[in-house]
Protein backbone atom coordinates (compact mmCIF):
# COMPACT_ATOMS: atom_id res chain seq x y z
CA UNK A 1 0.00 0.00 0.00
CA UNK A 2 1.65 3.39 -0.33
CA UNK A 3 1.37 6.29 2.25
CA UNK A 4 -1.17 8.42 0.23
CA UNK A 5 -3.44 5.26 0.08
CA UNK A 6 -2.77 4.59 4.07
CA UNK A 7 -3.44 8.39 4.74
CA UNK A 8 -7.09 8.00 2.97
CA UNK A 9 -7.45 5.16 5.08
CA UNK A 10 -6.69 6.98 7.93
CA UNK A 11 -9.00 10.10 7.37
CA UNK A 12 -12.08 7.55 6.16
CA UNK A 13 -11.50 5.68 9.79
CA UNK A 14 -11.57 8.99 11.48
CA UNK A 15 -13.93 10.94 9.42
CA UNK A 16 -16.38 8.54 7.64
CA UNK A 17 -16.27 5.01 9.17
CA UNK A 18 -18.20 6.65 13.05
CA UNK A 19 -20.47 7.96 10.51
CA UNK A 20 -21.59 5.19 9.28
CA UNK A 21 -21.93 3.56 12.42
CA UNK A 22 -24.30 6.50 13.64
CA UNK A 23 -26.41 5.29 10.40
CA UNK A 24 -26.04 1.50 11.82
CA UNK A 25 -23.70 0.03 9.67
CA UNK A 26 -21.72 -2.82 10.43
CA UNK A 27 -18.70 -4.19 8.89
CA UNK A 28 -15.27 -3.31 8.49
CA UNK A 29 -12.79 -1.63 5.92
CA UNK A 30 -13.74 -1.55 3.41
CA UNK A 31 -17.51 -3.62 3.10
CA UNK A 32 -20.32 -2.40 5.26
CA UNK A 33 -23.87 -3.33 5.45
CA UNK A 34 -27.24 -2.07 7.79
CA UNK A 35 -29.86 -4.09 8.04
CA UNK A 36 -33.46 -2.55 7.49
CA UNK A 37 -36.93 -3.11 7.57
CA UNK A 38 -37.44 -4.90 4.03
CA UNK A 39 -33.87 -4.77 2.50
CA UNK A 40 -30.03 -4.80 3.88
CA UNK A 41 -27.92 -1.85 2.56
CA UNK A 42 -24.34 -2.28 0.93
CA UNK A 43 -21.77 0.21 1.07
CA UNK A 44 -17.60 -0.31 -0.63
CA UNK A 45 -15.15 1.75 -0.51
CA UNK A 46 -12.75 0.52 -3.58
CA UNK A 47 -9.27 2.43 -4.59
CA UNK A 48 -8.37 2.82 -8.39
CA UNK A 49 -5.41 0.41 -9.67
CA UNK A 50 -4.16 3.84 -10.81
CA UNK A 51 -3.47 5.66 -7.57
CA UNK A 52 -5.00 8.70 -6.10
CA UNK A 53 -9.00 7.87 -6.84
CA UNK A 54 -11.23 6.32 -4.23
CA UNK A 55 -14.72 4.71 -5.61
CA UNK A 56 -17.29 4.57 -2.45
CA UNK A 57 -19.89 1.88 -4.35
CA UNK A 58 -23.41 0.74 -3.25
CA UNK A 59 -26.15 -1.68 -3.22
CA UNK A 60 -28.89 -3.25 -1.54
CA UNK A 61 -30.07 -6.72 -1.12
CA UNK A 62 -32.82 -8.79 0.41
CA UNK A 63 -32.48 -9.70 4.38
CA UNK A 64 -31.70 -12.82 3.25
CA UNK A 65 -28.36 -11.59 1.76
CA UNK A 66 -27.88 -13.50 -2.07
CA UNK A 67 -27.33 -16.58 -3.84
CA UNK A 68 -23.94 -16.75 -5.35
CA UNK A 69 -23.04 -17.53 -8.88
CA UNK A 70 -22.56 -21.19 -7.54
CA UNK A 71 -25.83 -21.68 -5.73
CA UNK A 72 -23.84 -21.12 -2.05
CA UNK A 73 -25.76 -18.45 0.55
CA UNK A 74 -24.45 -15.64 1.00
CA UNK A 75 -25.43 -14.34 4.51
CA UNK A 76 -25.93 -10.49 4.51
CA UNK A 77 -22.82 -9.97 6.94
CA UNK A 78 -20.76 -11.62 4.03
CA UNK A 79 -21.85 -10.16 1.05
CA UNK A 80 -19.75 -7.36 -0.31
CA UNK A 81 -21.37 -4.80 -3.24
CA UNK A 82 -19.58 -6.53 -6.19
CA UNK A 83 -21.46 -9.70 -5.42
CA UNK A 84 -24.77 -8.24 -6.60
CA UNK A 85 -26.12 -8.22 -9.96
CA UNK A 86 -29.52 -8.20 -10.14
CA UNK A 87 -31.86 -7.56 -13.01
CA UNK A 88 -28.69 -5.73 -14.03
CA UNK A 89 -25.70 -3.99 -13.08
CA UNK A 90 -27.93 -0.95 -12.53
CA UNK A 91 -28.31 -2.54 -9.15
CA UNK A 92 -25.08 -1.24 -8.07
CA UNK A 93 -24.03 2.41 -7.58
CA UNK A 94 -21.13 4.56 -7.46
CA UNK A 95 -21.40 7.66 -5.74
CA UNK A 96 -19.84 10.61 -7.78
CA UNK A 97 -17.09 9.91 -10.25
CA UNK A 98 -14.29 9.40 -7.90
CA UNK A 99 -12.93 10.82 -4.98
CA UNK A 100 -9.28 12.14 -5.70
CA UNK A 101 -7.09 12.00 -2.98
CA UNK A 102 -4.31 12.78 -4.98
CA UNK A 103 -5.27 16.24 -5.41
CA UNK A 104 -6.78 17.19 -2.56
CA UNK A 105 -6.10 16.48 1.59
CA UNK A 106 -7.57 12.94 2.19
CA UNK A 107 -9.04 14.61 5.06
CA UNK A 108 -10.79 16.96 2.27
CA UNK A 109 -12.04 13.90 0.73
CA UNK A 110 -12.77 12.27 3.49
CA UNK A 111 -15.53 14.98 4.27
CA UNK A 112 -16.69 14.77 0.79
CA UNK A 113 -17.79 11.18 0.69
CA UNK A 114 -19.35 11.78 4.57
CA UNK A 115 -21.05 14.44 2.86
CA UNK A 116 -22.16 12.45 0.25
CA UNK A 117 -23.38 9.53 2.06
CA UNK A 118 -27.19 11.74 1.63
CA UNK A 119 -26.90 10.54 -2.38
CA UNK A 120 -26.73 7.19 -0.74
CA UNK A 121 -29.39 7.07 0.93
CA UNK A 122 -31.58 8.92 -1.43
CA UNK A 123 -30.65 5.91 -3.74
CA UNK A 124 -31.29 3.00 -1.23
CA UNK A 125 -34.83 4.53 -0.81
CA UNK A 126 -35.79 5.19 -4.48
CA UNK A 127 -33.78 2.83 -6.10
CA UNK A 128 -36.21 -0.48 -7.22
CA UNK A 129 -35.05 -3.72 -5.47
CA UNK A 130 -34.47 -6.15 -7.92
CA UNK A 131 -35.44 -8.99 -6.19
CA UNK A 132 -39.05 -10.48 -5.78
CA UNK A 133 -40.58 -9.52 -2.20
C-alpha cells in the first residue's frame, strides 16, 4: 500500500467510518452493510489500480443476503457490493465519479464522501429492489 493510500485510510476511519456507524452500519474496511426493515444496505469503498481515486460503491439486497453464482448463501454480513447483480448492473451504484485524494487532503475527501453519504441514501430509498418480495 503506499502512504497516500494509508493516509485515505486513515482520514475515512476517522472521518467517515463513526459515521456510518451512527447510520447502523456494520462491517469493516472496506464492506459495510445495515440491516433494514425490508432490505439490507451495501456500502464499498474501492481504490483505483491507478493511484489517487477512491470509488465509495453501493447496493442493496434482500435480508436474506444472495445466492452466489454457484448456488452457495451468502449471509448479509458476508456479502460485499460486487457480489450483486440483479436484473442488471444498474443494481449497483457509485457515488460521484471518484474521490481524488491525490489532489486534494484525504481529510478533504474524506468529508466529501461523509457528505455524500445523503446521495446514498436517497438511492437505497428510491432505487427499485431487484429482487421479488
Amino acid at each position: 500500500m503506499s502512504v497516500e493510500r494509508d493516509a485515505m485510510v486513515n482520514s475515512l476511519k476517522q472521518i467517515v467510518i463513526p459515521t456510518l456507524r451512527d447510520k447502523s452500519f456494520k462491517g469493516s474496511f472496506p464492506h459495510f452493510y445495515r440491516n433494514l426493515e425490508n432490505q439490507t444496505d451495501l456500502l464499498m469503498f474501492q481504490f483505483s489500480q491507478w493511484e489517487g481515486t477512491l470509488y465509495v460503491e453501493i447496493s442493496k439486497c434482500p435480508l436474506s443476503g444472495r445466492t452466489g453464482y454457484k448456488e452457495e448463501q451468502i449471509p448479509v454480513n458476508k456479502i460485499k457490493v460486487y457480489q450483486v447483480v440483479g436484473n442488471s448492473f444498474n443494481d449497483r451504484h457509485r457515488i460521484g465519479e471518484g474521490f481524488e485524494f491525490s489532489v486534494y487532503t484525504t481529510e478533504e475527501v474524506a468529508k466529501d464522501i461523509q457528505k455524500s453519504l445523503d446521495r446514498a441514501e436517497v438511492w437505497w430509498k428510491e432505487h427499485p429492489n431487484w429482487w421479488s418480495e
